[in-house]
C-alpha atoms as a PDB file:
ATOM      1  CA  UNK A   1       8.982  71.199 -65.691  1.00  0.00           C
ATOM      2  CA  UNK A   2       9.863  67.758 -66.628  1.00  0.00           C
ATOM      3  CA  UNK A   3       7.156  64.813 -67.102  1.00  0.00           C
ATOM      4  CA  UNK A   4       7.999  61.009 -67.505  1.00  0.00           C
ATOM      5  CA  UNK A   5       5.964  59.424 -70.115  1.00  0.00           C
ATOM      6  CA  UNK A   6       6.044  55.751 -71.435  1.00  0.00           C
ATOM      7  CA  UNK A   7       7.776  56.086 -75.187  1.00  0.00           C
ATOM      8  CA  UNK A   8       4.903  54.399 -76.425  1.00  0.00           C
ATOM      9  CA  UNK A   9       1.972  56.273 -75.135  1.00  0.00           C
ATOM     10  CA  UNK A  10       0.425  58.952 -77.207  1.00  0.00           C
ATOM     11  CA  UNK A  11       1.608  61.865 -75.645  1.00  0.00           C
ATOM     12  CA  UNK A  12       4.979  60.162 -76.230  1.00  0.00           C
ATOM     13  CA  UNK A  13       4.156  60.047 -80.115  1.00  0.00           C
ATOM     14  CA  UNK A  14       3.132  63.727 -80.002  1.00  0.00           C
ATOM     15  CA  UNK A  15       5.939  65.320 -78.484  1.00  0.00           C
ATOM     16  CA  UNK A  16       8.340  63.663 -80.718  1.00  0.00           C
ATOM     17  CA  UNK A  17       6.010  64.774 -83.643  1.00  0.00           C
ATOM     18  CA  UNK A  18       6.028  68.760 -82.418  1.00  0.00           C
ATOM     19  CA  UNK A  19      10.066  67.701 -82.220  1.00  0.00           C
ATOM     20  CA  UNK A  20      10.405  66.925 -85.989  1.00  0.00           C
ATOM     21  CA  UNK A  21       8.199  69.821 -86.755  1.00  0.00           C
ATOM     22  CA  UNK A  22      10.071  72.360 -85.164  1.00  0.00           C
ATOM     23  CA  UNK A  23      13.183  70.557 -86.034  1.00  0.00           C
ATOM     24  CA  UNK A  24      12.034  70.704 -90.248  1.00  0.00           C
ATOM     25  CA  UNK A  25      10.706  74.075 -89.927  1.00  0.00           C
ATOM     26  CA  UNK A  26      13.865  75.892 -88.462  1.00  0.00           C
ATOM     27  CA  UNK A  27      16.122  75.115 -91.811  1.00  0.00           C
ATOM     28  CA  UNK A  28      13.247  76.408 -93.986  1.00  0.00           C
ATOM     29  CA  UNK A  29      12.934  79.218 -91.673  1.00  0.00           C
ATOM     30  CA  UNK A  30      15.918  80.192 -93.169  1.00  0.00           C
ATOM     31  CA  UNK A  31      16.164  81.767 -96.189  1.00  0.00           C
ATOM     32  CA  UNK A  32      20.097  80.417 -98.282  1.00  0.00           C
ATOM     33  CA  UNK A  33      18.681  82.803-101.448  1.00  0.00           C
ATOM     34  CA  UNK A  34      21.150  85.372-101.344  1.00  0.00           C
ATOM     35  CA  UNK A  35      18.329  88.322-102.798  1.00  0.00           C
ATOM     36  CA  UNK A  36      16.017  87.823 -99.780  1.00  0.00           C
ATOM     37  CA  UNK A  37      16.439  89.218 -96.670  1.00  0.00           C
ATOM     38  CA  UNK A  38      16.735  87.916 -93.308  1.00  0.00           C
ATOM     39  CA  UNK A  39      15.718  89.817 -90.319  1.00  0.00           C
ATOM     40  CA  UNK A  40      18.637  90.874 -87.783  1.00  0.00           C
ATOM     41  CA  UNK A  41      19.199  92.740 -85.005  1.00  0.00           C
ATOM     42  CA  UNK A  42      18.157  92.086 -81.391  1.00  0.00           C
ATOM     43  CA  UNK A  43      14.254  92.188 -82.390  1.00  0.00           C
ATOM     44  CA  UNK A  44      15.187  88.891 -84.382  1.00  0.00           C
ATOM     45  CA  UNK A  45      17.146  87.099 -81.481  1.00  0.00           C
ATOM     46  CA  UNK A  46      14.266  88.305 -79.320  1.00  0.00           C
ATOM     47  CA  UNK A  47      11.320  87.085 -81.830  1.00  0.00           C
ATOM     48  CA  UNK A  48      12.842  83.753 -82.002  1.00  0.00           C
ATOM     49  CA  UNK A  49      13.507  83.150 -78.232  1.00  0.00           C
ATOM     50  CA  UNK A  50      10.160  84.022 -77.453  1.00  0.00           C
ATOM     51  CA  UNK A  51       8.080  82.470 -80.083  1.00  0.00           C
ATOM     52  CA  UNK A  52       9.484  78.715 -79.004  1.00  0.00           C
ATOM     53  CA  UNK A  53       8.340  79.213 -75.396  1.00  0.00           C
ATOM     54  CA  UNK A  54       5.239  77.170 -74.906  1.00  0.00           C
ATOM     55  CA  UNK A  55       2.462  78.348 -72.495  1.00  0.00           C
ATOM     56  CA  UNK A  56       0.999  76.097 -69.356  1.00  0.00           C
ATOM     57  CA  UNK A  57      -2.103  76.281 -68.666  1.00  0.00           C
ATOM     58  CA  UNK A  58      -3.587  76.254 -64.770  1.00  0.00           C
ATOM     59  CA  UNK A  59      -4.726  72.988 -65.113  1.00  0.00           C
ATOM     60  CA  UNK A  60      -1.845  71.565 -66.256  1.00  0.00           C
ATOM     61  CA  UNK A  61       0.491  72.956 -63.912  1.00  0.00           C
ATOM     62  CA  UNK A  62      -1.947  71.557 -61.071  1.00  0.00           C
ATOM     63  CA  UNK A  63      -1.607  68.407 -62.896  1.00  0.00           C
ATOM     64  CA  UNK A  64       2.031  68.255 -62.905  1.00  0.00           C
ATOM     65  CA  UNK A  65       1.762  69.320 -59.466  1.00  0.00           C
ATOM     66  CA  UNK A  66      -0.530  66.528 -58.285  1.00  0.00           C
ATOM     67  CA  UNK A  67       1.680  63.795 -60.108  1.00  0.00           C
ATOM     68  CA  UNK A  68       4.836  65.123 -58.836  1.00  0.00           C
ATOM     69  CA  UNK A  69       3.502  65.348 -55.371  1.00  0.00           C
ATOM     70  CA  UNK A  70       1.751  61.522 -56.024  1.00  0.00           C
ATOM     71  CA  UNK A  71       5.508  60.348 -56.850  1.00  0.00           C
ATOM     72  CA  UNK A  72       7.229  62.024 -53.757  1.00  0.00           C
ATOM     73  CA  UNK A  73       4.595  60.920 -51.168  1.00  0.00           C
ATOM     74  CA  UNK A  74       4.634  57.270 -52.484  1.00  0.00           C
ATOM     75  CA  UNK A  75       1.110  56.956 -52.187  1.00  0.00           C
ATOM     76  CA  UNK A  76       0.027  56.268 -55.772  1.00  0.00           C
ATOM     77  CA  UNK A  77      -1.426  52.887 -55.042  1.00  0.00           C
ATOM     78  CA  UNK A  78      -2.667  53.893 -52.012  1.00  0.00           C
ATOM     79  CA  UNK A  79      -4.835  56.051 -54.260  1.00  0.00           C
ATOM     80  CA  UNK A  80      -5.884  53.737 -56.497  1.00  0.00           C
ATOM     81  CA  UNK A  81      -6.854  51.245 -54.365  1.00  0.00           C
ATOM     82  CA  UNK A  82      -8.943  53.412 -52.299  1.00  0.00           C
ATOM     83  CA  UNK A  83     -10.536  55.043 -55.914  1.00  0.00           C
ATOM     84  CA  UNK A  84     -11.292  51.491 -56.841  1.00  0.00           C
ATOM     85  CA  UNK A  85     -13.913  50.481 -53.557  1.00  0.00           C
ATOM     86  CA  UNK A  86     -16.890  51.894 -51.970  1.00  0.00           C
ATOM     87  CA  UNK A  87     -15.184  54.458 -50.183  1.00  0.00           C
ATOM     88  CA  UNK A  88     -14.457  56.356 -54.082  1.00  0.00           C
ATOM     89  CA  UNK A  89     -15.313  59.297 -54.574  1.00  0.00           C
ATOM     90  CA  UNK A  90     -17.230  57.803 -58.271  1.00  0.00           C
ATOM     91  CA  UNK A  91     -19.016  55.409 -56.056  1.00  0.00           C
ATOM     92  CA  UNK A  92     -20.281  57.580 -53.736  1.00  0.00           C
ATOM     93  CA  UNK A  93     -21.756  59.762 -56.068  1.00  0.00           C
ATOM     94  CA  UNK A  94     -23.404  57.137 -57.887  1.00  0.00           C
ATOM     95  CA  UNK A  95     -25.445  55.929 -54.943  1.00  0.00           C
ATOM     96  CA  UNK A  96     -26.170  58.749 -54.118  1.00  0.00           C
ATOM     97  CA  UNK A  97     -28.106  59.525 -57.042  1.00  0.00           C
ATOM     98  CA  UNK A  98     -29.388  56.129 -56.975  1.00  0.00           C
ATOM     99  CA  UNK A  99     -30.896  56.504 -53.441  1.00  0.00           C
ATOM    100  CA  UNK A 100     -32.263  60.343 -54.966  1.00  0.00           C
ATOM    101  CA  UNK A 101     -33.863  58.544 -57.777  1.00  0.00           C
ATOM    102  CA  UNK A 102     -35.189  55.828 -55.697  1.00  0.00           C
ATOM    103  CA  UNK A 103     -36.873  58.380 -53.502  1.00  0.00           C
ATOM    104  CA  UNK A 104     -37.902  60.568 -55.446  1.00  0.00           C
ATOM    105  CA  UNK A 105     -40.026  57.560 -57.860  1.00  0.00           C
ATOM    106  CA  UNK A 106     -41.892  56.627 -54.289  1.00  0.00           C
ATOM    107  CA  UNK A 107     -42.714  60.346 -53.477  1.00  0.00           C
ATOM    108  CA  UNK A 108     -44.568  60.253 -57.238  1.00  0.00           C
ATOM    109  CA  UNK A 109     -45.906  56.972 -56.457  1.00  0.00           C
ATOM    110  CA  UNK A 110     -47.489  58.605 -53.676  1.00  0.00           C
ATOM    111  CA  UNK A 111     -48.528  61.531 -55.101  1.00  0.00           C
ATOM    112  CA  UNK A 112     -50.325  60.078 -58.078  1.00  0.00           C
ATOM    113  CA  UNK A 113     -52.709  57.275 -55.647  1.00  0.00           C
ATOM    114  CA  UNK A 114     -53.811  60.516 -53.957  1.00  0.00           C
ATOM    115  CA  UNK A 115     -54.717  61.971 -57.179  1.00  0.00           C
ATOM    116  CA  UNK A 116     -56.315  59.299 -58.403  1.00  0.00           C
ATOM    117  CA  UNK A 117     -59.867  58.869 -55.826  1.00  0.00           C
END
């Protein structure tokens, strides 16, 4: 899976950090003293193959998914743009829970003047 990224964003700075990390750890990995020894054998080939494979996670691969599929479609803007109005999802929501506040506040309105005589 490849991702795009802007060089100067901070995922950007990241990978290239994990880069120089695995890239200084690999010659100290290795031991040049000739009285220590140094694994060999298939086990060793295998045990360094597998330990550089990184894991993705479900929600990442969806996300890589959903950008990929954003990209091929063309409709990124279409997206934003309709995120951005009354017809968002956000937006929505929110009055919802305005009109729910709203309505519940005149329900205790009511309930307390009936308590109240």
């Amino acid at each position: 899976v490849t991702k795009e990224v802007d060089s100067t964003s901070k995922e950007a700075k990241s990978f290239l950090k994990q880069q120089e990390k695995w890239q200084s750890a690999a010659p100290a990995s290795l031991p040049t003293v000739s009285g220590v020894k140094r694994p060999s054998g298939m086990s060793s080939l295998l045990g360094k193959i597998g330990s550089k494979k990184q894991k993705m996670s479900t929600l990442e691969k969806s996300k890589l998914d959903w950008e990929n599929f954003k990209e091929e479609e063309g409709i990124v803007e279409e997206l934003a743009i309709h995120n951005r109005g009354k017809d968002g999802y956000i937006e929505r929501k929110a009055f919802l829970e305005r009109v729910d506040h709203r309505q519940f506040e005149i329900e205790r309105d009511i309930r307390l003047s009936r308590m109240k005589p």
